[in-house]
Protein backbone atom coordinates (compact mmCIF):
# COMPACT_ATOMS: atom_id res chain seq x y z
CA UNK A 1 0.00 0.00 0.00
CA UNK A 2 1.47 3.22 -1.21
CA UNK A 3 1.36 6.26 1.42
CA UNK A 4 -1.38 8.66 1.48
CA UNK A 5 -1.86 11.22 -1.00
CA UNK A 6 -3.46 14.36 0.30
CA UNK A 7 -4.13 17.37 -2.49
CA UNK A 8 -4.13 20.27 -0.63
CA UNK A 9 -2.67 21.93 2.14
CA UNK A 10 -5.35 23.84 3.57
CA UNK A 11 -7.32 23.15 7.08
CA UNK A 12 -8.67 19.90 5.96
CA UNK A 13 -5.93 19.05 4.33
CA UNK A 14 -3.09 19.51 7.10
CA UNK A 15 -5.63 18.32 9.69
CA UNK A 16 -5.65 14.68 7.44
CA UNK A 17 -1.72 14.95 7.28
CA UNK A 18 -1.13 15.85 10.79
CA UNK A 19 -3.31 12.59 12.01
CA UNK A 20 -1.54 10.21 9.41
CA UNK A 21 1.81 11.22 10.06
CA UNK A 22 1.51 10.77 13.84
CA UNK A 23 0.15 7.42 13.37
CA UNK A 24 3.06 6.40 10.83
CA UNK A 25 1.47 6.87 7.63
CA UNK A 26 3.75 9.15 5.92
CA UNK A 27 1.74 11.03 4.05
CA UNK A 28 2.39 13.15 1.09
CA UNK A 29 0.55 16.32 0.97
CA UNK A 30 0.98 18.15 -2.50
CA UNK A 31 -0.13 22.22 -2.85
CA UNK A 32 -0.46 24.42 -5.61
CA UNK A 33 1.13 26.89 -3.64
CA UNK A 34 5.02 26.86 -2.37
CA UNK A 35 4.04 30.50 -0.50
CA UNK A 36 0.83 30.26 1.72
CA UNK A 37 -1.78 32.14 -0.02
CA UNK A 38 -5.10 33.40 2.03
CA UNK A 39 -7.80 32.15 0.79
CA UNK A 40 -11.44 33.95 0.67
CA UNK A 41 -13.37 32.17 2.83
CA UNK A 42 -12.51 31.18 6.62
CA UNK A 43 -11.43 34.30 8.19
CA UNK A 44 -13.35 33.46 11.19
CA UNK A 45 -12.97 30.25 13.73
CA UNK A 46 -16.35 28.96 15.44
CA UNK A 47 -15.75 27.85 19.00
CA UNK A 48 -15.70 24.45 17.76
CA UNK A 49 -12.77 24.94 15.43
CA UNK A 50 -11.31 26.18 17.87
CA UNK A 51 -11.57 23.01 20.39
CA UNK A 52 -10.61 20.75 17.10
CA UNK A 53 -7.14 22.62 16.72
CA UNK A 54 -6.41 22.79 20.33
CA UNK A 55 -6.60 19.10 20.51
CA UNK A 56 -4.05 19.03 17.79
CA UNK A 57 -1.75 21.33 19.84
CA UNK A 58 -2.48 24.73 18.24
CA UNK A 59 -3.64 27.80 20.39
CA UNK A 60 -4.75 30.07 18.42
CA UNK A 61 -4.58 33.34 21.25
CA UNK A 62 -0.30 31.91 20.54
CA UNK A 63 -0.56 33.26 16.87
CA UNK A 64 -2.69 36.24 17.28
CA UNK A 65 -5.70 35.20 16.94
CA UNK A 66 -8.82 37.97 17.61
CA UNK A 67 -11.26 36.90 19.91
CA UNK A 68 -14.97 36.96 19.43
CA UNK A 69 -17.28 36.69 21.97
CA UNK A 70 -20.81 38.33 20.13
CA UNK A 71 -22.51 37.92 17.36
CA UNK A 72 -24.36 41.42 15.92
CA UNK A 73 -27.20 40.67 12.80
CA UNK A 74 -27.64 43.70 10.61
CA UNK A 75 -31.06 44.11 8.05
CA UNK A 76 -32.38 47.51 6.95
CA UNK A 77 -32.97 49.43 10.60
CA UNK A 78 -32.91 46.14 12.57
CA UNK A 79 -30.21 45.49 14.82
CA UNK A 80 -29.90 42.22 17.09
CA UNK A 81 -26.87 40.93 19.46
CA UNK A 82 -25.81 37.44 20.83
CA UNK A 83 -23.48 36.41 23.14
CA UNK A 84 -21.62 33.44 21.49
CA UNK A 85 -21.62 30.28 23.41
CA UNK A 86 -17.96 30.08 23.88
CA UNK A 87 -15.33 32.58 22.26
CA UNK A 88 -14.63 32.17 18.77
CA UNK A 89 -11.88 33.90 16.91
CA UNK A 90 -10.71 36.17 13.32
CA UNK A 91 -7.77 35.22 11.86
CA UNK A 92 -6.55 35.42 8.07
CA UNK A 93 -6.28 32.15 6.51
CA UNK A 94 -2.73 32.84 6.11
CA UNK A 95 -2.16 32.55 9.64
CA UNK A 96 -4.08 29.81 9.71
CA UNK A 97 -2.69 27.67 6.81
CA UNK A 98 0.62 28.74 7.67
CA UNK A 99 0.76 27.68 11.25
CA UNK A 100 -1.13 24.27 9.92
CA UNK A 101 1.28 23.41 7.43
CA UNK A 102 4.02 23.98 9.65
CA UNK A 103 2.52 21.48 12.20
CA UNK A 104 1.54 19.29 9.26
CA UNK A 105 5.70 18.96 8.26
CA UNK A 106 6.79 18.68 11.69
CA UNK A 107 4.68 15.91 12.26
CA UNK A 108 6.24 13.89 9.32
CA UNK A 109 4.09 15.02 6.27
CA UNK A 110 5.85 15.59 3.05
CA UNK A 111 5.03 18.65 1.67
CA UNK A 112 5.21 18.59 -2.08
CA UNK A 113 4.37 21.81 -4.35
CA UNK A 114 2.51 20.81 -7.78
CA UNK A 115 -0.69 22.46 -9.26
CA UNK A 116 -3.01 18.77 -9.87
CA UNK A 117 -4.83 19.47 -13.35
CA UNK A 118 -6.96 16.46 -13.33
CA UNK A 119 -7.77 13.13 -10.96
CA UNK A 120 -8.39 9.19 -12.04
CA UNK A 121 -8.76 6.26 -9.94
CA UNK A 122 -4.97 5.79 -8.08
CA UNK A 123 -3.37 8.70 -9.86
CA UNK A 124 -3.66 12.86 -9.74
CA UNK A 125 -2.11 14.30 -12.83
CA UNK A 126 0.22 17.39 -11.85
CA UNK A 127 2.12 19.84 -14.02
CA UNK A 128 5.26 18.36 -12.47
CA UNK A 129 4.56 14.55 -12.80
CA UNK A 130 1.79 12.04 -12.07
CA UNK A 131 1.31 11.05 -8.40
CA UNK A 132 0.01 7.64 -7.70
CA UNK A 133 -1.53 6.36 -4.57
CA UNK A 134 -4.32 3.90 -3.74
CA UNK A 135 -5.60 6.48 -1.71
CA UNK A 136 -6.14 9.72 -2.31
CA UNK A 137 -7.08 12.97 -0.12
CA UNK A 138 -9.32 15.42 -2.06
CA UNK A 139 -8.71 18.57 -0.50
CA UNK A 140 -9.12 21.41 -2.76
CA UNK A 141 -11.51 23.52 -0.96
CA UNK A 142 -14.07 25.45 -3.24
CA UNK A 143 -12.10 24.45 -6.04
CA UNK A 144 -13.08 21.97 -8.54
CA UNK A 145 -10.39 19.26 -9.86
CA UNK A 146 -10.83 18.02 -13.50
CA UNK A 147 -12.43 14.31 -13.18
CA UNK A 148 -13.99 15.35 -9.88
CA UNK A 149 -16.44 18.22 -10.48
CA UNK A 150 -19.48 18.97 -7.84
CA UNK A 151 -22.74 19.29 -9.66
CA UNK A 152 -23.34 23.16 -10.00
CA UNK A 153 -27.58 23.81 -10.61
CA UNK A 154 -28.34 26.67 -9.51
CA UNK A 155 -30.26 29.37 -11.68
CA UNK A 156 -28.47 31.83 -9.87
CA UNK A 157 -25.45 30.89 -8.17
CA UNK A 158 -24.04 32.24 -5.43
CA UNK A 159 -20.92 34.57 -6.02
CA UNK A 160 -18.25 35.19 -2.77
CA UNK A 161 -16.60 38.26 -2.49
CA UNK A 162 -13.72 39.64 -0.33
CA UNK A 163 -12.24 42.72 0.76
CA UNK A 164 -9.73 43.81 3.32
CA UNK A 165 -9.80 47.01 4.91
CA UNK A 166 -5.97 47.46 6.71
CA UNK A 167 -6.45 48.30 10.63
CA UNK A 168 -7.31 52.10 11.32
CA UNK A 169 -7.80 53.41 14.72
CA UNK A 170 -11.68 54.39 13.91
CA UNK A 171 -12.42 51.32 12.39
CA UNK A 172 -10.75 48.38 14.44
CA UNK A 173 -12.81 49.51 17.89
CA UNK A 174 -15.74 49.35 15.98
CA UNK A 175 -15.22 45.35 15.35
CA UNK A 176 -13.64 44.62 18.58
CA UNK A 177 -14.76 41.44 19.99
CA UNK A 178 -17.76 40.29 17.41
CA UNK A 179 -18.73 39.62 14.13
CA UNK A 180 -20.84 41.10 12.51
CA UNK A 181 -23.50 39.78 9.86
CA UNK A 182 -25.01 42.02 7.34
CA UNK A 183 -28.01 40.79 5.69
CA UNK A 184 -29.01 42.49 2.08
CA UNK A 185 -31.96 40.57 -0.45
CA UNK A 186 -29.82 38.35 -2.33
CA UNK A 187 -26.89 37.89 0.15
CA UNK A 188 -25.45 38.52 2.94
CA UNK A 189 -21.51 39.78 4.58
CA UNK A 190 -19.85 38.66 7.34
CA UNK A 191 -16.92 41.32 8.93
CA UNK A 192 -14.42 40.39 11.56
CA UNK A 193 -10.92 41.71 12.37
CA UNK A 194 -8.01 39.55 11.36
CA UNK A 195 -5.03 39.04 13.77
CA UNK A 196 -3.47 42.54 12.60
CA UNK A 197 -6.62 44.55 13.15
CA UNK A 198 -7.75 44.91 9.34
CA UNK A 199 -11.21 44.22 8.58
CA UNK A 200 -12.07 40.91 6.42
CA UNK A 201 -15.43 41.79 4.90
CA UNK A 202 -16.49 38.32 3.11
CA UNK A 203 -19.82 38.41 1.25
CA UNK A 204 -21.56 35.40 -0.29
CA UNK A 205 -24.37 37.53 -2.93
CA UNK A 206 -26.69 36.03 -5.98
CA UNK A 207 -24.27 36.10 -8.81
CA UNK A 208 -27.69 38.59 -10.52
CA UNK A 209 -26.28 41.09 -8.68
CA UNK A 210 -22.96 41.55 -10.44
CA UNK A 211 -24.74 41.78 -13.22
CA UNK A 212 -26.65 44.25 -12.39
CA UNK A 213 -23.71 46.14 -11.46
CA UNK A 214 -21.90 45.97 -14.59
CA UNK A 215 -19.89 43.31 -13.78
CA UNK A 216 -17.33 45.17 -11.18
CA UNK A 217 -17.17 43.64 -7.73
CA UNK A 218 -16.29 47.01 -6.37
CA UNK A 219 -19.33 48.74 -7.82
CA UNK A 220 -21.22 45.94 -6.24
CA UNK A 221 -20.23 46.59 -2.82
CA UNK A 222 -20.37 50.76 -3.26
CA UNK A 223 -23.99 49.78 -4.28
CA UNK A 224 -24.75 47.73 -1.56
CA UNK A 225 -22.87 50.52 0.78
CA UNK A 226 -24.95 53.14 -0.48
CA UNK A 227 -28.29 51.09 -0.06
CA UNK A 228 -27.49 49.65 3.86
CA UNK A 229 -26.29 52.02 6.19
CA UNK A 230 -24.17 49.92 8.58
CA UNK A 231 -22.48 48.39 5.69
CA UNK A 232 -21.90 51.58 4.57
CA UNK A 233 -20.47 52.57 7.51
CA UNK A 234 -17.51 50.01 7.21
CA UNK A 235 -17.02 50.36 3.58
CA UNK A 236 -16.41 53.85 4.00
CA UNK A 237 -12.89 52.48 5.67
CA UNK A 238 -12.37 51.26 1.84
CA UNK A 239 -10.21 52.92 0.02
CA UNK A 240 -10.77 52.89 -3.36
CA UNK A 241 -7.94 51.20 -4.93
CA UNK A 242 -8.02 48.25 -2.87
CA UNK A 243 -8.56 44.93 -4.44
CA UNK A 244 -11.54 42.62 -4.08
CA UNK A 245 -11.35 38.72 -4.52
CA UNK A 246 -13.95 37.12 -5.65
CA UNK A 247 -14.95 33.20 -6.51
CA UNK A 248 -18.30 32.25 -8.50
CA UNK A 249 -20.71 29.61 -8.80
CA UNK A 250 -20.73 28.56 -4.90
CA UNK A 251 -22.39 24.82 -4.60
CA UNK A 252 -23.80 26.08 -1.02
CA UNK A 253 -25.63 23.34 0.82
CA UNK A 254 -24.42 20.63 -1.22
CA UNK A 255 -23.04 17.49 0.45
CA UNK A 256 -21.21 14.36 -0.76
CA UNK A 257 -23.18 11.55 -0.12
CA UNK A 258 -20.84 8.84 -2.03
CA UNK A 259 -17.22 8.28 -2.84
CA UNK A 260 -15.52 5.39 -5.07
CA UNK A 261 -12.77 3.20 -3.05
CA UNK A 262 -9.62 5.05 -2.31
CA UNK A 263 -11.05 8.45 -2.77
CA UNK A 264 -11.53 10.74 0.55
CA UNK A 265 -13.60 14.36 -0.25
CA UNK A 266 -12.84 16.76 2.68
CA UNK A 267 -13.83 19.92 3.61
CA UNK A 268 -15.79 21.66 0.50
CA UNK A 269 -14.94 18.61 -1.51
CA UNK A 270 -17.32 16.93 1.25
CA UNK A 271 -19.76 19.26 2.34
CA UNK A 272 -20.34 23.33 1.77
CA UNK A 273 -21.91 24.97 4.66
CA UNK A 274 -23.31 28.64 3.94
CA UNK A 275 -20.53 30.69 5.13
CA UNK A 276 -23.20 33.02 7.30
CA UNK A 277 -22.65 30.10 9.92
CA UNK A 278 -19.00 30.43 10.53
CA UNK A 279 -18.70 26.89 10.30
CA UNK A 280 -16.85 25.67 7.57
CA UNK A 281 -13.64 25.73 9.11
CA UNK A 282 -14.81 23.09 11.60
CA UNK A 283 -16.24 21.11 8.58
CA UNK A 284 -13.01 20.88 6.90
CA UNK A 285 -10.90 19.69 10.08
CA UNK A 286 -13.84 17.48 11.26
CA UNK A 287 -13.33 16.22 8.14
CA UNK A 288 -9.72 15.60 7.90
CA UNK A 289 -9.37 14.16 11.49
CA UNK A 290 -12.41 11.72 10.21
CA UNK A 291 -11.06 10.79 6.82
CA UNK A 292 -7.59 9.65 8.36
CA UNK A 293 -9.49 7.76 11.40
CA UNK A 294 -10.92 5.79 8.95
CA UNK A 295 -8.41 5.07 6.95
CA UNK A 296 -5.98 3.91 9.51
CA UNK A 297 -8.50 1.45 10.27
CA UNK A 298 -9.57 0.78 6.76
CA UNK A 299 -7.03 1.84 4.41
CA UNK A 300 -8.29 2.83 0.86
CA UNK A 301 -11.17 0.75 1.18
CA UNK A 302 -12.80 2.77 3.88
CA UNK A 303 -13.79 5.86 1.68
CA UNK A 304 -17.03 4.94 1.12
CA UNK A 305 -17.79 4.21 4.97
CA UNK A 306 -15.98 7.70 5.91
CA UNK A 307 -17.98 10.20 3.12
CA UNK A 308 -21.42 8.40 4.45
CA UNK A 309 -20.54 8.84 8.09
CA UNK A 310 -19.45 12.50 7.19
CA UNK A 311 -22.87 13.32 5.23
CA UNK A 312 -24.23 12.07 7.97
CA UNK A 313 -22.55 14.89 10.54
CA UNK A 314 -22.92 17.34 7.91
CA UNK A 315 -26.57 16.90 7.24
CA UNK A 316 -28.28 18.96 10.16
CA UNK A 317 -25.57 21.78 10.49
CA UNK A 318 -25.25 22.30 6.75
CA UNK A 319 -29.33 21.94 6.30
CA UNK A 320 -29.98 24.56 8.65
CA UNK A 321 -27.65 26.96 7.71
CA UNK A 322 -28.73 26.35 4.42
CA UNK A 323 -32.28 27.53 5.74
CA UNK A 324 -31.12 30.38 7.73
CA UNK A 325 -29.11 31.81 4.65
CA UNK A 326 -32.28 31.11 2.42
CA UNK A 327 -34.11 33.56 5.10
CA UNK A 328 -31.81 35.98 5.49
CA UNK A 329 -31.43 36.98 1.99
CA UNK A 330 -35.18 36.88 1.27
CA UNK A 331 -36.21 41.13 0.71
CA UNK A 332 -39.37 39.67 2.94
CA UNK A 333 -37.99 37.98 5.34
CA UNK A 334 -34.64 39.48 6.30
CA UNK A 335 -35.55 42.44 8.68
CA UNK A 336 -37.84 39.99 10.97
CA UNK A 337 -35.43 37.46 11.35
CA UNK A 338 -33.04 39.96 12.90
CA UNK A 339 -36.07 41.84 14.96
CA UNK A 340 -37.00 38.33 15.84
CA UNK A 341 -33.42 37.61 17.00
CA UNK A 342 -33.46 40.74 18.92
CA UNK A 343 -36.92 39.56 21.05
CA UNK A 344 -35.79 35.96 21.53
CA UNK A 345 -32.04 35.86 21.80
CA UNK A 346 -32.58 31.71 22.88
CA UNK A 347 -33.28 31.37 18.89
CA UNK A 348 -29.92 32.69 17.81
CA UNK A 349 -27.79 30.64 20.47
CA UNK A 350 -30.19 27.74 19.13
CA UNK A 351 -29.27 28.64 15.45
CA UNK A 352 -25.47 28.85 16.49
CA UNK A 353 -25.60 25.64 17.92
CA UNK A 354 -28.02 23.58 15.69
CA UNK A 355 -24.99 24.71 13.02
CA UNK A 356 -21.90 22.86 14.65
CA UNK A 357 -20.88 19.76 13.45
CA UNK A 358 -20.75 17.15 16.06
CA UNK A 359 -18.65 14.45 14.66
């Protein structure tokens, strides 16, 4: 049996690596990337994910993590706060990646840089050479492989947008200690400070709404500055030259229910929470620490067991944020959710809970 081959050194990734390699496995964990990048999504760490790394021996206060302890939900004029169950965190996902793939190496993990163009049974075809393994690690987060494409249905797709606002003294006070979550029809955006005090302003929006602003991220979020006044009030931190990432065609909600022998999906290759639940960082380690569990009792033959037993985890906290995001970006329904949240707070620590994945 050939070591593990893991594509993709991100959070579920490096989670998979770190739990092989301290169990002997020597796995070989291949990125794209020879600098750590920082990735769109995941610039803020649910209480859970933050249990999930401790146990692998990362504190995240030790690399500057910012701590979040409440939860504030923006719509029109309605305002609503909750106190999160147990502190979460911001923190880039350079930080993150870095500090994982460092722990990753030092547990034994090869690190290999490669960019995979396409995936067949035993084999992941690379720019540099083939690599060949019985079993293979599909972590490429919201990125598709060639041979292993998620079905994409949607009439209008979600679009995910992000900007970073560098730490000013107005601005970084404002954000201390909570997230914030901005609900607009057709989307919603999620702000947090990052473990240098900038601002990560993520957005998940209907992909109709870039069109309808010409096409230009950045006259997207001026419009949806100009239309929502708290919104506004961050974006006017944004200077105007700074640059906006973007990914399309978001499969949100969908789940991997199967898997062939030999091939382990993790993280978004497994299951894509709605980001408005600050859960998919705990998703993607869940589901690295799961995927090598099973294989070290199962070897390549225990995909198929693993991806059911992850569906299963993945079913409630996916399907309800799923249902919370559908609300929150309905023009109808947006406003009373928050005024709702406001007059029974026990429904958002319910919602923040019912979203964790347990596994």
């Amino acid at each position: 049996m050939k070591a593990p081959l893991i594509l993709g050194a991100g959070p579920a990734g490096c989670m998979a690596a770190i739990k092989l390699a301290r169990s002997g496995a020597e796995p070989v964990l291949v990125d794209r990337d020879a600098v750590v990048g920082d990735a769109l999504c995941g610039g803020f760490l649910s209480w859970r994910s933050a249990e999930r790394l401790r146990a692998i021996g990362l504190q995240l206060p030790d690399i500057g993590a910012h701590p979040v302890t409440r939860l504030v939900l923006y719509a029109g004029t309605a305002e609503a706060q909750a106190t999160l169950p147990l502190t979460g965190f911001g923190l880039s996902r350079h930080a993150l990646d870095s500090a994982l793939r460092k722990l990753a190496v030092d547990s034994g993990a090869r690190l290999e840089i490669d960019r995979i163009r396409a995936l067949a049974p035993g084999m992941a075809e690379g720019e540099r050479q083939d690599w060949r393994s019985d079993s293979i690690f599909l972590a490429a987060g919201k990125h598709d492989v060639r041979g292993q494409a998620r079905p994409r249905q949607a009439d209008d797709p979600a679009l995910g947008l992000r900007i970073r606002i560098p730490a000013q003294a107005a601005l970084t006070p404002l954000l201390a200690g909570k997230i914030e979550l901005h609900l607009f029809p057709g989307g919603y955006a999620g702000i947090v400070c990052q473990e240098d005090g900038s601002a990560n302003i993520c957005l998940a929006l209907r992909k109709s709404l870039l069109a309808r602003a010409g096409g230009s991220p950045r006259a997207l979020l001026d419009q949806m500055a100009a239309q929502h006044p708290q919104f506004g009030a961050r974006m006017a931190f944004a200077a105007a030259d700074l640059p906006v990432d973007s990914i399309g065609a978001v499969p949100y909600g969908w789940i991997a229910q199967s898997t062939q022998p030999g091939l382990f999906r993790l993280g978004d290759q497994a299951a894509v929470i709605p980001s408005l639940a600050g859960e998919g960082m705990s998703i993607a380690l869940t589901s690295g620490a799961l995927a090598a569990r099973h294989w070290l009792a199962g070897g390549a033959e225990a995909a198929p067991f693993y991806q059911s037993e992850m569906a299963r985890a993945a079913k409630r906290p996916v399907g309800v944020a799923k249902l919370i995001w559908e609300t929150a970006e309905s023009e109808r329904f947006g406003a009373p959710l928050v005024k709702m949240a406001r007059l029974a707070p026990w429904l958002t620590g319910w919602a923040m809970r019912a979203s964790r994945i347990a596994a």
